[in-house]
C-alpha atoms as a PDB file:
ATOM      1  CA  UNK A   1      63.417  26.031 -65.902  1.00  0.00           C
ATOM      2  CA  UNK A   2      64.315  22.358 -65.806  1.00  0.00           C
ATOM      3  CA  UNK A   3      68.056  23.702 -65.121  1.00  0.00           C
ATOM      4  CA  UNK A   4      66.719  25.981 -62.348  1.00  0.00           C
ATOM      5  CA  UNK A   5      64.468  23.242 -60.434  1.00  0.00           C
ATOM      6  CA  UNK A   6      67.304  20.024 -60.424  1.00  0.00           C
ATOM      7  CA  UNK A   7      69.747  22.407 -58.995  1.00  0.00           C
ATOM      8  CA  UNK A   8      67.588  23.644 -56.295  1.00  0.00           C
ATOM      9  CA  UNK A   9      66.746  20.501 -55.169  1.00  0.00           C
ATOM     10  CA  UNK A  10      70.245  19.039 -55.347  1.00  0.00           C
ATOM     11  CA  UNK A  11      71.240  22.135 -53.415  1.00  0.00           C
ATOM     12  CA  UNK A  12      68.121  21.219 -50.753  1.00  0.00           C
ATOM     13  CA  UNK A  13      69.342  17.836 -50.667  1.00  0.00           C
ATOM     14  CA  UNK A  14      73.195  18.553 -50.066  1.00  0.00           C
ATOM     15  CA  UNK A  15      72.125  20.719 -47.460  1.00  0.00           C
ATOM     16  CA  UNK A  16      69.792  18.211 -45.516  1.00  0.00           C
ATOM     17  CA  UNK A  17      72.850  15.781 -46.000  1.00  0.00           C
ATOM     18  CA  UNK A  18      75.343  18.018 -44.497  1.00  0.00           C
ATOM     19  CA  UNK A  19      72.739  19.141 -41.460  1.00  0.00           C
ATOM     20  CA  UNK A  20      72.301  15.484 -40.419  1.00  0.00           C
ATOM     21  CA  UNK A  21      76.209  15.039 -40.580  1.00  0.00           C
ATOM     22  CA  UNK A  22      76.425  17.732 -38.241  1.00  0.00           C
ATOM     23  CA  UNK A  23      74.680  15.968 -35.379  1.00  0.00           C
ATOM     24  CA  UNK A  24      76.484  12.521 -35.342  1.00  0.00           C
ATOM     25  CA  UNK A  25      78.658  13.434 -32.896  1.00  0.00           C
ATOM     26  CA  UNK A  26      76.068  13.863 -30.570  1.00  0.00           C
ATOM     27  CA  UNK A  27      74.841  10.568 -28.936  1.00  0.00           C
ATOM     28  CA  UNK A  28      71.925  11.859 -27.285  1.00  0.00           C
ATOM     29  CA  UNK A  29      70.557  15.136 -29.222  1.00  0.00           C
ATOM     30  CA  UNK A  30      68.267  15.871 -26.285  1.00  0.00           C
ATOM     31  CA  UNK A  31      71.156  16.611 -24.035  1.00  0.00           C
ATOM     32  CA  UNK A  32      71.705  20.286 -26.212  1.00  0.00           C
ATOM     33  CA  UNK A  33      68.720  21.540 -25.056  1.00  0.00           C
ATOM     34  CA  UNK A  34      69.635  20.747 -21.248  1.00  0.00           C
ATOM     35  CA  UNK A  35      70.008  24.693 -20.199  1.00  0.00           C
ATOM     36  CA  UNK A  36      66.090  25.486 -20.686  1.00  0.00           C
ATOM     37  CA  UNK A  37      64.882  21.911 -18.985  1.00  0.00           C
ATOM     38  CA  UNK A  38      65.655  21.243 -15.377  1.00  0.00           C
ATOM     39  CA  UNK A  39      67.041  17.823 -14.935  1.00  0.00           C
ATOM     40  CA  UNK A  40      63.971  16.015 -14.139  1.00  0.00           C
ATOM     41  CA  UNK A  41      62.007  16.901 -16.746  1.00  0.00           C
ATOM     42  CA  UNK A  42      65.419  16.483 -18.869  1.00  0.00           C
ATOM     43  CA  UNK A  43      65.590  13.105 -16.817  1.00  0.00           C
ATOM     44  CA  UNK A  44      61.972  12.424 -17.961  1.00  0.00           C
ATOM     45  CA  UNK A  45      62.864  12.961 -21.591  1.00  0.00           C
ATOM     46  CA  UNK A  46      65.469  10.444 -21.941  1.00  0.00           C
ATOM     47  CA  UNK A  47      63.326   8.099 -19.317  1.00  0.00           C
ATOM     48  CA  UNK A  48      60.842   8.221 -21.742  1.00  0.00           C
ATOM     49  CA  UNK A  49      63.142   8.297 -24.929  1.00  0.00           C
ATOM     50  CA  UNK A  50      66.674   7.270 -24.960  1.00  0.00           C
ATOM     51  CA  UNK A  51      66.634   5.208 -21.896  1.00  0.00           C
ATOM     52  CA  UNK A  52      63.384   3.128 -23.257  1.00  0.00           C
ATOM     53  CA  UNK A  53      62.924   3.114 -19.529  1.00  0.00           C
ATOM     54  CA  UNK A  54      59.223   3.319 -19.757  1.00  0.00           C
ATOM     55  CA  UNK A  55      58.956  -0.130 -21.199  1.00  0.00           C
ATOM     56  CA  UNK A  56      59.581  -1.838 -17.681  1.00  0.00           C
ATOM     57  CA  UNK A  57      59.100   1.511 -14.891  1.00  0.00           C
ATOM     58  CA  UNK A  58      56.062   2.876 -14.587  1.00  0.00           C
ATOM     59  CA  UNK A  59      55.603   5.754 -11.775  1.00  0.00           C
ATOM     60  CA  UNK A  60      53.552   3.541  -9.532  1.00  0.00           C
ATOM     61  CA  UNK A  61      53.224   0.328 -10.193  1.00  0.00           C
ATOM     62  CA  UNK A  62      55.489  -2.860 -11.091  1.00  0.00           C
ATOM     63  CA  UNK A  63      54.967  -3.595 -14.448  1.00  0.00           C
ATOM     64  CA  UNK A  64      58.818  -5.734 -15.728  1.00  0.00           C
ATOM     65  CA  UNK A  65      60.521  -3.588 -13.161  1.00  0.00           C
ATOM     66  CA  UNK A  66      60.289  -2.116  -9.433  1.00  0.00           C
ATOM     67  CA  UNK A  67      58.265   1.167  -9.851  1.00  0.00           C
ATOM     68  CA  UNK A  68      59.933   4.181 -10.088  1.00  0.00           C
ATOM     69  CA  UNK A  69      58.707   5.263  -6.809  1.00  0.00           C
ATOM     70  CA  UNK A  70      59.838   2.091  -5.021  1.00  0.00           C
ATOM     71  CA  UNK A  71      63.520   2.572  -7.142  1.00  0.00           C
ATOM     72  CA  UNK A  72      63.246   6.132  -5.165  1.00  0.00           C
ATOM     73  CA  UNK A  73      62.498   5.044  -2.093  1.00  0.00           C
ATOM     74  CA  UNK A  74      65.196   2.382  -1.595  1.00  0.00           C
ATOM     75  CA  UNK A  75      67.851   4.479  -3.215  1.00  0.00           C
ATOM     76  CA  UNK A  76      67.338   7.312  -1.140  1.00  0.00           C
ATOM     77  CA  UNK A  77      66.936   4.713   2.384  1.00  0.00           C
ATOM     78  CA  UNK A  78      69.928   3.220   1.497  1.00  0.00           C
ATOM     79  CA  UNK A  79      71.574   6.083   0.307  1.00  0.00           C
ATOM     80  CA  UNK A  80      72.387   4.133  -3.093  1.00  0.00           C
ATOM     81  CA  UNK A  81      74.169   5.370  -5.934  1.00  0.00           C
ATOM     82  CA  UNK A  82      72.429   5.395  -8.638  1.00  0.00           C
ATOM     83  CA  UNK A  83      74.348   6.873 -11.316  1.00  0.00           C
ATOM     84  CA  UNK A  84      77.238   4.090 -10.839  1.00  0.00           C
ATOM     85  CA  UNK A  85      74.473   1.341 -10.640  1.00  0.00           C
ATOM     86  CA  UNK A  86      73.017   2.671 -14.272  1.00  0.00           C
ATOM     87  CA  UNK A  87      77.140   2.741 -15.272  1.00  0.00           C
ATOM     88  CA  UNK A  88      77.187  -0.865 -14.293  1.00  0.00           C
ATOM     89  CA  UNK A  89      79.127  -0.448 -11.709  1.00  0.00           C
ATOM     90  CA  UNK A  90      76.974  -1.452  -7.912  1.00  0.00           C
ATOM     91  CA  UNK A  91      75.133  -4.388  -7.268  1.00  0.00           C
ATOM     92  CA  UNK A  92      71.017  -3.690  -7.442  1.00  0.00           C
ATOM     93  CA  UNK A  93      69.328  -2.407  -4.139  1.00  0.00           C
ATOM     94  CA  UNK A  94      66.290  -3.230  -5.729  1.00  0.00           C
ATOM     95  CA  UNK A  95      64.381  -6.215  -6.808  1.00  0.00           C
ATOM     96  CA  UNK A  96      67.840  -8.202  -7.445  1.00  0.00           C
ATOM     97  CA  UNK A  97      66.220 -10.952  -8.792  1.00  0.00           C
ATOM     98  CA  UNK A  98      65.022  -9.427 -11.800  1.00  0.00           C
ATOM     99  CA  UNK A  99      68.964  -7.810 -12.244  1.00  0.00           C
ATOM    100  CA  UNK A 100      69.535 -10.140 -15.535  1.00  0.00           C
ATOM    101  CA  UNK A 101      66.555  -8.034 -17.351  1.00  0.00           C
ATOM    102  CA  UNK A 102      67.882  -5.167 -16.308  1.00  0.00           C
ATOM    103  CA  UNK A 103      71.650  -5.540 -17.519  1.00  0.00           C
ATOM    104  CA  UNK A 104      70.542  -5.506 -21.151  1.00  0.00           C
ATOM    105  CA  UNK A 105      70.087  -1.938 -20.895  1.00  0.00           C
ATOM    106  CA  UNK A 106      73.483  -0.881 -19.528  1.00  0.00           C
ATOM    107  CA  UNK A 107      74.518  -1.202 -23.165  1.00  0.00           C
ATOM    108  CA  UNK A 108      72.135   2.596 -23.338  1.00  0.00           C
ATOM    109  CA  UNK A 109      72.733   3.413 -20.055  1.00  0.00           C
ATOM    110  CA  UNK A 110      76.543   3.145 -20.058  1.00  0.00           C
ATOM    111  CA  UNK A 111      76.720   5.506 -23.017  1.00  0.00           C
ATOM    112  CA  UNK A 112      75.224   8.625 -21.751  1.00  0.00           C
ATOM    113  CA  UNK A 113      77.047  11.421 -19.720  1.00  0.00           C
ATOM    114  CA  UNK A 114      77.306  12.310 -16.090  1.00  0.00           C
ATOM    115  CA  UNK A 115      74.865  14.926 -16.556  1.00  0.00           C
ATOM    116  CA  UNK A 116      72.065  12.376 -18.108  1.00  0.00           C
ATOM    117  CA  UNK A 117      72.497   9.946 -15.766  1.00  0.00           C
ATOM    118  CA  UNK A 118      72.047  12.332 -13.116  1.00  0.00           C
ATOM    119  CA  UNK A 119      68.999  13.940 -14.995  1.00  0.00           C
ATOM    120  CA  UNK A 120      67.489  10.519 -14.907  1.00  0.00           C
ATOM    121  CA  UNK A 121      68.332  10.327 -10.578  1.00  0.00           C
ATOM    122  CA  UNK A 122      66.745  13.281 -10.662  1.00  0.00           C
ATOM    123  CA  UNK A 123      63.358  12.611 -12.205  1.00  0.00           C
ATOM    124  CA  UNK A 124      63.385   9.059 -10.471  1.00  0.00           C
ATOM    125  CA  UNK A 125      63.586  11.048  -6.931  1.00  0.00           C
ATOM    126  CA  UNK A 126      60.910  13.424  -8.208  1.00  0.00           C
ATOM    127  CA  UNK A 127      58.566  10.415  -7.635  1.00  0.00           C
ATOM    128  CA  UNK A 128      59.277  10.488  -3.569  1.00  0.00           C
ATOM    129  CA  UNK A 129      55.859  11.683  -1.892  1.00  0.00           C
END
């Protein structure tokens, strides 16, 4: 019985092992459920996640960071990019003075995909009234 019981468990365990190895290659797990979410509510997940966006944007009001309505509404009146800004790669169209707080993050931000940074755009223009 005592047999029986330590294999079963060392076969459980292997197995959890192996399942976790199986998803290191994926940086940001969320993205492989990205054909049942649209991309702002997949933008919202890894706002809210991944990104650790959240800790500065709120939808509405300054909090560290410009809103995520005001980041909205300048993008889209200056017809920014966002997607290269989050790469690192454009000067900020908003709030530039607080630029310094925000280049910590590019160490996530430059990391994720095409497709998450432009599931993040996405949810960030969903905040446009």
């Amino acid at each position: 019985m005592k047999q029986t019981l330590f294999t079963l468990s060392t076969a459980v365990l292997l197995w959890s092992c192996a399942a976790k190895d199986e998803k290191k290659d994926v940086l940001y797990p969320e993205s492989a459920s990205t054909e049942k979410k649209s991309p702002e509510e997949f933008g919202k997940e890894l706002f809210e996640s991944t990104g650790n966006c959240f800790a500065c944007h709120q939808p509405d009001q300054k909090i560290i960071g410009p809103s995520i309505e005001q980041i909205a509404r300048i993008y889209k009146d200056q017809n920014g990019d966002m997607v290269s800004f989050l790469k690192g790669n454009e000067k900020p169209l908003v709030d530039p003075d607080q630029f310094s707080v925000m280049q910590t993050n590019f160490a996530i931000t430059k990391k994720m995909s095409d497709e998450e940074l432009k599931a993040l755009e996405a949810y960030i223009y969903s905040h446009l009234k």
